[in-house]
PDB file of N, CA and C in Angstrom:
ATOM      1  N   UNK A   1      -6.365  -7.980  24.567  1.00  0.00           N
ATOM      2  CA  UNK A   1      -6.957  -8.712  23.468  1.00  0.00           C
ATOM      3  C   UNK A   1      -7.613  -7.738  22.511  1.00  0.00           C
ATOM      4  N   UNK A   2      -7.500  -7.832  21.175  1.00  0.00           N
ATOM      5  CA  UNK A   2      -8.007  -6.992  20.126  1.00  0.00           C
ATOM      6  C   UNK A   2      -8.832  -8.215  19.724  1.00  0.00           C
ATOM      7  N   UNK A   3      -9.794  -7.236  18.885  1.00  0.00           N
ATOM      8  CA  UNK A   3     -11.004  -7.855  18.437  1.00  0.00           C
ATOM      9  C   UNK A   3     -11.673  -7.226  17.358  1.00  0.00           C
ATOM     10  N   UNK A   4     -12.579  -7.079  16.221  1.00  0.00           N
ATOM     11  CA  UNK A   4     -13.247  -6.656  15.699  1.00  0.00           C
ATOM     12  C   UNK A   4     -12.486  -6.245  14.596  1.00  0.00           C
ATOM     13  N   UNK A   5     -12.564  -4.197  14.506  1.00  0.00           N
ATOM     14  CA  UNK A   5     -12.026  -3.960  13.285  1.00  0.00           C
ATOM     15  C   UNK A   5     -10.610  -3.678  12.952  1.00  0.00           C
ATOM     16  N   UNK A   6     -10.068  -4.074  14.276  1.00  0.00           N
ATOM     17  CA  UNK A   6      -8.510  -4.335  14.308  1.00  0.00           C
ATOM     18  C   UNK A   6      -7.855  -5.617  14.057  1.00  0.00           C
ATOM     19  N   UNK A   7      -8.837  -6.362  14.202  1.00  0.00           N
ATOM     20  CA  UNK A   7      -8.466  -8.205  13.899  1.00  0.00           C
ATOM     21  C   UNK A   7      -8.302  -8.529  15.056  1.00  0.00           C
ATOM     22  N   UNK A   8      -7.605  -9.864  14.971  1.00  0.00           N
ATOM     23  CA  UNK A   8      -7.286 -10.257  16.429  1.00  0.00           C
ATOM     24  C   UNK A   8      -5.734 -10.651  16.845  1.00  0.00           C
ATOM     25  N   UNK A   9      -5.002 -10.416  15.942  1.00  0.00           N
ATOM     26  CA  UNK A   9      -3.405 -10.576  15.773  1.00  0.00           C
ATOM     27  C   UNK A   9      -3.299 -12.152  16.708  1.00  0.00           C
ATOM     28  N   UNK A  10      -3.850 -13.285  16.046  1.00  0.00           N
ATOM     29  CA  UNK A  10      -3.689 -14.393  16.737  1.00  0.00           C
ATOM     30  C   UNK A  10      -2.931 -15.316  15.613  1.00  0.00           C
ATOM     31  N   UNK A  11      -2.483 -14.730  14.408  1.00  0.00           N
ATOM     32  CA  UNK A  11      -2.154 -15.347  12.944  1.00  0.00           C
ATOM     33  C   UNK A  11      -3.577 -16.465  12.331  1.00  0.00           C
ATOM     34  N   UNK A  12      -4.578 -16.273  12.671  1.00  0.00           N
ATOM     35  CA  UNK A  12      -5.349 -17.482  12.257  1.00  0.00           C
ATOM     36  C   UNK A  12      -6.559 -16.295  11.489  1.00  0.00           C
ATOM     37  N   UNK A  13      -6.546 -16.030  10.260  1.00  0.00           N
ATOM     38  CA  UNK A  13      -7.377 -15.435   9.485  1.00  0.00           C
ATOM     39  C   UNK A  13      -8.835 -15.646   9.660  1.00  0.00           C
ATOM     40  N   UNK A  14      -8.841 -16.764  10.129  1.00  0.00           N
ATOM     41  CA  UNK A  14     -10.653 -16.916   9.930  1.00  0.00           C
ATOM     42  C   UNK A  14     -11.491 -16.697  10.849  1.00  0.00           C
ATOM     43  N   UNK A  15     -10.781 -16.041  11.905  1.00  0.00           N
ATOM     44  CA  UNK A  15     -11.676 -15.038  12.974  1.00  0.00           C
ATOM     45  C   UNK A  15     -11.504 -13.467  12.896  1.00  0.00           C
ATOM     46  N   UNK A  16     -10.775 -13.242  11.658  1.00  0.00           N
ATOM     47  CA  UNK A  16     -10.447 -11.807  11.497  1.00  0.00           C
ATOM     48  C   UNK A  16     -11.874 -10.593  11.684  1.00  0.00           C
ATOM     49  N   UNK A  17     -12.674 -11.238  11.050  1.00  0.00           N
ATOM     50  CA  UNK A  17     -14.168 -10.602  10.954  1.00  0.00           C
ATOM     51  C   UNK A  17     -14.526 -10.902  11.471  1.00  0.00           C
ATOM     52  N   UNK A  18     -14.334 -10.941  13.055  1.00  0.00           N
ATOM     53  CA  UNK A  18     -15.331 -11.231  14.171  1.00  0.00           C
ATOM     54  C   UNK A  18     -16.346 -10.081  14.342  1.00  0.00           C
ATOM     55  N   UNK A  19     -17.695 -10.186  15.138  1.00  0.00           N
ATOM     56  CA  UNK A  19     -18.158  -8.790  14.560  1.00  0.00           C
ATOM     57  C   UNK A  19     -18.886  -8.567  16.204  1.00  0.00           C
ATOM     58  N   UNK A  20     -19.275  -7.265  16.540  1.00  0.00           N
ATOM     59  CA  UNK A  20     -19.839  -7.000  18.082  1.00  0.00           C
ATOM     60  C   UNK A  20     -20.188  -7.941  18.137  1.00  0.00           C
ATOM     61  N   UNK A  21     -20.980  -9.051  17.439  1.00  0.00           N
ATOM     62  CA  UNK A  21     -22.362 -10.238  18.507  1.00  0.00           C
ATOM     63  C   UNK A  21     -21.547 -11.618  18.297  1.00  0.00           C
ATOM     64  N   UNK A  22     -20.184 -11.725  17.976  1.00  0.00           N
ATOM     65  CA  UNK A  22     -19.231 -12.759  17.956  1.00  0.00           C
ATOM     66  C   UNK A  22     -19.427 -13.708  17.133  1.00  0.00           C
ATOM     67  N   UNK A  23     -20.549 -12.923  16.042  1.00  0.00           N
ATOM     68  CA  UNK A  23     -20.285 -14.346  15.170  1.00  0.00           C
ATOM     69  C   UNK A  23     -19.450 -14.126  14.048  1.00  0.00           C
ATOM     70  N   UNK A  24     -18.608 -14.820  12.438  1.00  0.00           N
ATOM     71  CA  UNK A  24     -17.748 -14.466  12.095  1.00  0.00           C
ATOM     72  C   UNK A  24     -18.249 -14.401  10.824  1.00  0.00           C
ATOM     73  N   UNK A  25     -18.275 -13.002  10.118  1.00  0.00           N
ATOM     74  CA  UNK A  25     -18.340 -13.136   8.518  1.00  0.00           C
ATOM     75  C   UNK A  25     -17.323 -13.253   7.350  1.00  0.00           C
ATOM     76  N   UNK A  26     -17.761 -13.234   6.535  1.00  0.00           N
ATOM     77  CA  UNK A  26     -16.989 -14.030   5.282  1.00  0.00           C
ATOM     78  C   UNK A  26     -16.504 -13.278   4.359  1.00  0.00           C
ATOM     79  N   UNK A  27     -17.515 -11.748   4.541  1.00  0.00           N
ATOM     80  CA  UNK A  27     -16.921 -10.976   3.314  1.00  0.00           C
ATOM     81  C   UNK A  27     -16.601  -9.731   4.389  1.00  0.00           C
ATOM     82  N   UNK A  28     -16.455  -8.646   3.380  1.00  0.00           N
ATOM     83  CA  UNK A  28     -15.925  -7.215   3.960  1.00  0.00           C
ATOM     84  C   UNK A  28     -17.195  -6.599   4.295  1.00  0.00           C
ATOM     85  N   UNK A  29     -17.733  -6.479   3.188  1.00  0.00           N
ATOM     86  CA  UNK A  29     -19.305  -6.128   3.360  1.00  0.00           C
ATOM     87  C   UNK A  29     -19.897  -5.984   4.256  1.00  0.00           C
ATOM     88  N   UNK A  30     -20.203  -7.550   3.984  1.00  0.00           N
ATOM     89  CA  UNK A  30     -21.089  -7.729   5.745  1.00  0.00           C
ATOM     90  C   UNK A  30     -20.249  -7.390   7.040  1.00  0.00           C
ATOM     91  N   UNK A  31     -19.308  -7.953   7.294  1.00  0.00           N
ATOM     92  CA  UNK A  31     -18.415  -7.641   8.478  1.00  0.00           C
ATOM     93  C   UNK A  31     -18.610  -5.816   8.750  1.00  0.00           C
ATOM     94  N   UNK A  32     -18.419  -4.995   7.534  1.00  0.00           N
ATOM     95  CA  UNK A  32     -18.618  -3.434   7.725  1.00  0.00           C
ATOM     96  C   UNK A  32     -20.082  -3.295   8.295  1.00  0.00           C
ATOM     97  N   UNK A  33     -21.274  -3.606   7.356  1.00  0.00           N
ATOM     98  CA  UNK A  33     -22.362  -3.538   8.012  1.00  0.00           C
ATOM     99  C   UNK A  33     -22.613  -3.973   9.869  1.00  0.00           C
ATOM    100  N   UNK A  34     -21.732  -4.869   9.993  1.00  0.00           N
ATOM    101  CA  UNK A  34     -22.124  -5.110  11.429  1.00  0.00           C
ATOM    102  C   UNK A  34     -21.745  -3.888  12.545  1.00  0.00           C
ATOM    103  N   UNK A  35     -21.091  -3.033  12.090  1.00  0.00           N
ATOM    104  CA  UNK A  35     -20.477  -2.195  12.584  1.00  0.00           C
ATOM    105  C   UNK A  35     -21.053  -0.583  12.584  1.00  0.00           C
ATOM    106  N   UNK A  36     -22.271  -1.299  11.369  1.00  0.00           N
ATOM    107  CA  UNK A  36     -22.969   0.392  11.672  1.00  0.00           C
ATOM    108  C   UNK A  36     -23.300   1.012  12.671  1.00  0.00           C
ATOM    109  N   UNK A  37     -22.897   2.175  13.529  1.00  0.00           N
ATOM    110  CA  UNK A  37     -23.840   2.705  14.451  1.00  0.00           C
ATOM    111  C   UNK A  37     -24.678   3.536  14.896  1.00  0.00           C
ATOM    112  N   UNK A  38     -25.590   3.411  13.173  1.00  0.00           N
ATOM    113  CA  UNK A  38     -26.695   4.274  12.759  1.00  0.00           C
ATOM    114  C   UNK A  38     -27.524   4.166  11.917  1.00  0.00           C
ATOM    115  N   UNK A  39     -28.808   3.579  12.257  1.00  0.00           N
ATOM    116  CA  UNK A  39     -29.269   3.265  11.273  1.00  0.00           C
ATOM    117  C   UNK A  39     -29.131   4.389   9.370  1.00  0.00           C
ATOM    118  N   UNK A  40     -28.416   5.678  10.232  1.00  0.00           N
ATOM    119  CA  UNK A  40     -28.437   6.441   9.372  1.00  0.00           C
ATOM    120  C   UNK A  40     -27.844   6.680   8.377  1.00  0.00           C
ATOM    121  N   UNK A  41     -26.374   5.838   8.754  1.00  0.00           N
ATOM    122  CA  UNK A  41     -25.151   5.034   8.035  1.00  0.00           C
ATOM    123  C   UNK A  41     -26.114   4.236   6.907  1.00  0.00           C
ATOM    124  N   UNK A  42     -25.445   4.906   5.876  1.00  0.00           N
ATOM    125  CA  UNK A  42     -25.985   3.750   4.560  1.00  0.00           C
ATOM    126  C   UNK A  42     -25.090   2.278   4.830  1.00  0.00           C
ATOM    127  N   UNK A  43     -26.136   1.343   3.874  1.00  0.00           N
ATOM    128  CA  UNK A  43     -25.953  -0.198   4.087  1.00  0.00           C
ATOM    129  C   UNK A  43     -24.624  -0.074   3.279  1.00  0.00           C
ATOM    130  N   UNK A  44     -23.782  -0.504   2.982  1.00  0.00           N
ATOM    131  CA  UNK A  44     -22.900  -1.117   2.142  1.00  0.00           C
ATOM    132  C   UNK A  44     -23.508  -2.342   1.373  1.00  0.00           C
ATOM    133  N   UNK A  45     -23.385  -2.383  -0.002  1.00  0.00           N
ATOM    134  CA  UNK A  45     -23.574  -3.338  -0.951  1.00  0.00           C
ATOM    135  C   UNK A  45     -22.281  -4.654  -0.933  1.00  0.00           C
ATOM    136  N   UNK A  46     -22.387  -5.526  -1.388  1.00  0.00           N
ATOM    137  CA  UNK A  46     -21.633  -6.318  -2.202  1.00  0.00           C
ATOM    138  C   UNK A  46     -20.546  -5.925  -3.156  1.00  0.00           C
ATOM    139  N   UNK A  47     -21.263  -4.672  -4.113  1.00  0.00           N
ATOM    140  CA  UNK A  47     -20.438  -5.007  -5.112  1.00  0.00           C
ATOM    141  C   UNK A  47     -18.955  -4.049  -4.401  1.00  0.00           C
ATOM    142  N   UNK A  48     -17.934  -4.302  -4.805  1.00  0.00           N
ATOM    143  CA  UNK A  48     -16.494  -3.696  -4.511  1.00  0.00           C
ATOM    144  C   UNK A  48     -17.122  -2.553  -5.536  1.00  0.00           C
ATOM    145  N   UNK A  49     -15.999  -1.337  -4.514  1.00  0.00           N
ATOM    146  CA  UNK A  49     -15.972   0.071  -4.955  1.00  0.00           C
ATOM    147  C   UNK A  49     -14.967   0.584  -5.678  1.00  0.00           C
ATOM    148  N   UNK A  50     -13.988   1.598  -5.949  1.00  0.00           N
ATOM    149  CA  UNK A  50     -12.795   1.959  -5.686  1.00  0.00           C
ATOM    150  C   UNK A  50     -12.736   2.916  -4.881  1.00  0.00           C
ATOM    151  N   UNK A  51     -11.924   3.003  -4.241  1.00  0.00           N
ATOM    152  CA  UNK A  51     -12.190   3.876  -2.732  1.00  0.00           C
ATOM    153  C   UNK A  51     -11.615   5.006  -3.169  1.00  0.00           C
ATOM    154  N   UNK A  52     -10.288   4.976  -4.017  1.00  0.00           N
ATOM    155  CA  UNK A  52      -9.551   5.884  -4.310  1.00  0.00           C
ATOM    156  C   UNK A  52     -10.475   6.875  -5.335  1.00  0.00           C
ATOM    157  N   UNK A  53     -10.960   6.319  -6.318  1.00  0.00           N
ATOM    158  CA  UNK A  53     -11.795   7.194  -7.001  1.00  0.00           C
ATOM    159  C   UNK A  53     -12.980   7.756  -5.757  1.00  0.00           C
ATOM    160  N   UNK A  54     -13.337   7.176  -5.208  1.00  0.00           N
ATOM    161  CA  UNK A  54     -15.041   7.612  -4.714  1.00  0.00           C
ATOM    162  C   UNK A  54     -14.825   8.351  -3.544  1.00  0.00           C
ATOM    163  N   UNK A  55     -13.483   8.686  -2.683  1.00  0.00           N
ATOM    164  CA  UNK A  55     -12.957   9.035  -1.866  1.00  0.00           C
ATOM    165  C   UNK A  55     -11.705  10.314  -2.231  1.00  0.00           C
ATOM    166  N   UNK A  56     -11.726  10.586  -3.285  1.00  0.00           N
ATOM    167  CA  UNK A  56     -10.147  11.384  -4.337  1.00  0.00           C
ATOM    168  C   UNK A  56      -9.824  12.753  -2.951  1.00  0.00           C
ATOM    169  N   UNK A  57     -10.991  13.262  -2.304  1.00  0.00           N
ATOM    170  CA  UNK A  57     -10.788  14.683  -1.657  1.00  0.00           C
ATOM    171  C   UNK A  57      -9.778  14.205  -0.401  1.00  0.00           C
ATOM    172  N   UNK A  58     -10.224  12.501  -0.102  1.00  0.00           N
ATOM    173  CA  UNK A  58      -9.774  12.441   1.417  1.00  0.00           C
ATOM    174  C   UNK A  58      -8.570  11.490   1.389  1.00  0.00           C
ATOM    175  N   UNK A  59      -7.351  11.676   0.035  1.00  0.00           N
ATOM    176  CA  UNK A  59      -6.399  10.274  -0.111  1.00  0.00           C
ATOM    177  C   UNK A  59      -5.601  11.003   0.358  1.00  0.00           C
ATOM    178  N   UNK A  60      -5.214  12.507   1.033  1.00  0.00           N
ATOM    179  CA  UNK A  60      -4.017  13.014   1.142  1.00  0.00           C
ATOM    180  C   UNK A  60      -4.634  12.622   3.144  1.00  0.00           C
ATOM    181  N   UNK A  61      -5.648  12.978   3.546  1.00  0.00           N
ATOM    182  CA  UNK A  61      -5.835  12.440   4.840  1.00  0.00           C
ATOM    183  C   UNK A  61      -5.594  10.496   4.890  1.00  0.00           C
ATOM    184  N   UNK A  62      -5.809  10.094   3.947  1.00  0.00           N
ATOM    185  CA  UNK A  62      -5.415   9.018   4.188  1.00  0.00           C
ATOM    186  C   UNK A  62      -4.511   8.261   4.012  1.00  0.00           C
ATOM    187  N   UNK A  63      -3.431   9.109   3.359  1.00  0.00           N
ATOM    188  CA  UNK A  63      -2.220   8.413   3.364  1.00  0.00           C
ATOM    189  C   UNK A  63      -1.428   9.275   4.407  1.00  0.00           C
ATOM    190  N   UNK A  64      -1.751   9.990   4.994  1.00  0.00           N
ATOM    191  CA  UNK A  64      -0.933  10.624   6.025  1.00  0.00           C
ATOM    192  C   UNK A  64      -1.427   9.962   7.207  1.00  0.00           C
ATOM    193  N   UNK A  65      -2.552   9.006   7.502  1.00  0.00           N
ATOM    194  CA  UNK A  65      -3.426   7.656   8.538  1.00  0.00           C
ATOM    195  C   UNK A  65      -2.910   6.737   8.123  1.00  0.00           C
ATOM    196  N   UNK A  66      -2.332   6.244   6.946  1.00  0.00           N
ATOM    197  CA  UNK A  66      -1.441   5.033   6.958  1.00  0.00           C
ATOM    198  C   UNK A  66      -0.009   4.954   7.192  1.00  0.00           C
ATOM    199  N   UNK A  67       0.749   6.539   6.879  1.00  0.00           N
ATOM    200  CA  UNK A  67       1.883   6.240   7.536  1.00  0.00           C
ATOM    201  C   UNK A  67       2.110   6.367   8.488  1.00  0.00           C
ATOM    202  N   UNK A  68       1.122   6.753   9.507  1.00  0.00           N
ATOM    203  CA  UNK A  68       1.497   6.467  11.052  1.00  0.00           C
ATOM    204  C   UNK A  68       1.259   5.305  11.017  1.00  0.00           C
ATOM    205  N   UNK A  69       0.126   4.522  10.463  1.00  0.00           N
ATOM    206  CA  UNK A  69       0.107   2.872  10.928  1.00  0.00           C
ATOM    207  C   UNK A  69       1.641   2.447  10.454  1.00  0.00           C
ATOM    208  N   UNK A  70       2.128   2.991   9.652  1.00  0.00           N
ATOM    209  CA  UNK A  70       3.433   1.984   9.015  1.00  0.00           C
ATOM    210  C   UNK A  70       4.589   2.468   9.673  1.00  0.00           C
ATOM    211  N   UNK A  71       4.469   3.042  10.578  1.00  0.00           N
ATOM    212  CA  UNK A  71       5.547   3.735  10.840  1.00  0.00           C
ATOM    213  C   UNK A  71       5.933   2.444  12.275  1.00  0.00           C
ATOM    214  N   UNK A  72       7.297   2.718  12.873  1.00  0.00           N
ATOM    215  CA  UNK A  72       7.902   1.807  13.812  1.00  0.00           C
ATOM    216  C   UNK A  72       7.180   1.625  15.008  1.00  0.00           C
ATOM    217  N   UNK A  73       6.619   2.183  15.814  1.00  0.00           N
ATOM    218  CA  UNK A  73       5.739   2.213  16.755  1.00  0.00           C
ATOM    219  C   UNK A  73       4.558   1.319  16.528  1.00  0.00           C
ATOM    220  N   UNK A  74       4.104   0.628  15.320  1.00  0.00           N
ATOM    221  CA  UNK A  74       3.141  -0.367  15.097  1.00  0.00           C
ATOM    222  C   UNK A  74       3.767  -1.086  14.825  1.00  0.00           C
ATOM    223  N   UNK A  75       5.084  -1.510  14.619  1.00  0.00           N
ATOM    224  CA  UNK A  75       6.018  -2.887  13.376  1.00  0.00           C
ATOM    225  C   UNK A  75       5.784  -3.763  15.048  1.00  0.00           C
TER     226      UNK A  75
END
């Protein structure tokens, strides 16, 4: 059984953001915040970011982390 920040691959979206204490949030936000495990970890806001801009050093690490997710071994 998967859970949390993997989802829950059950096709029913509205437990996707289940969070450690099992209850279910609504946005990204909050669902991320539940997941801090530090108080030292800044809060995440509301407002949407662009990741690609605010992240530019780490898109070649992260598109080389998404094509293993896309690759046949996850289909």
């Amino acid at each position: 059984q998967v859970r949390g920040l993997c989802g829950t691959y059950n096709w029913d979206q509205r437990d996707e953001f289940a969070t450690p204490m099992g209850d279910v949030e609504t946005s990204v936000t909050a669902f991320a915040n539940k997941y801090r495990v530090s108080p030292d970890c800044p809060v995440l806001s509301p407002v949407p970011f662009e990741p690609c801009s605010t992240y530019a050093p780490q898109r070649e690490l992260a598109a080389a982390a998404c094509a293993i997710l896309h690759s046949a071994s996850f289909q």
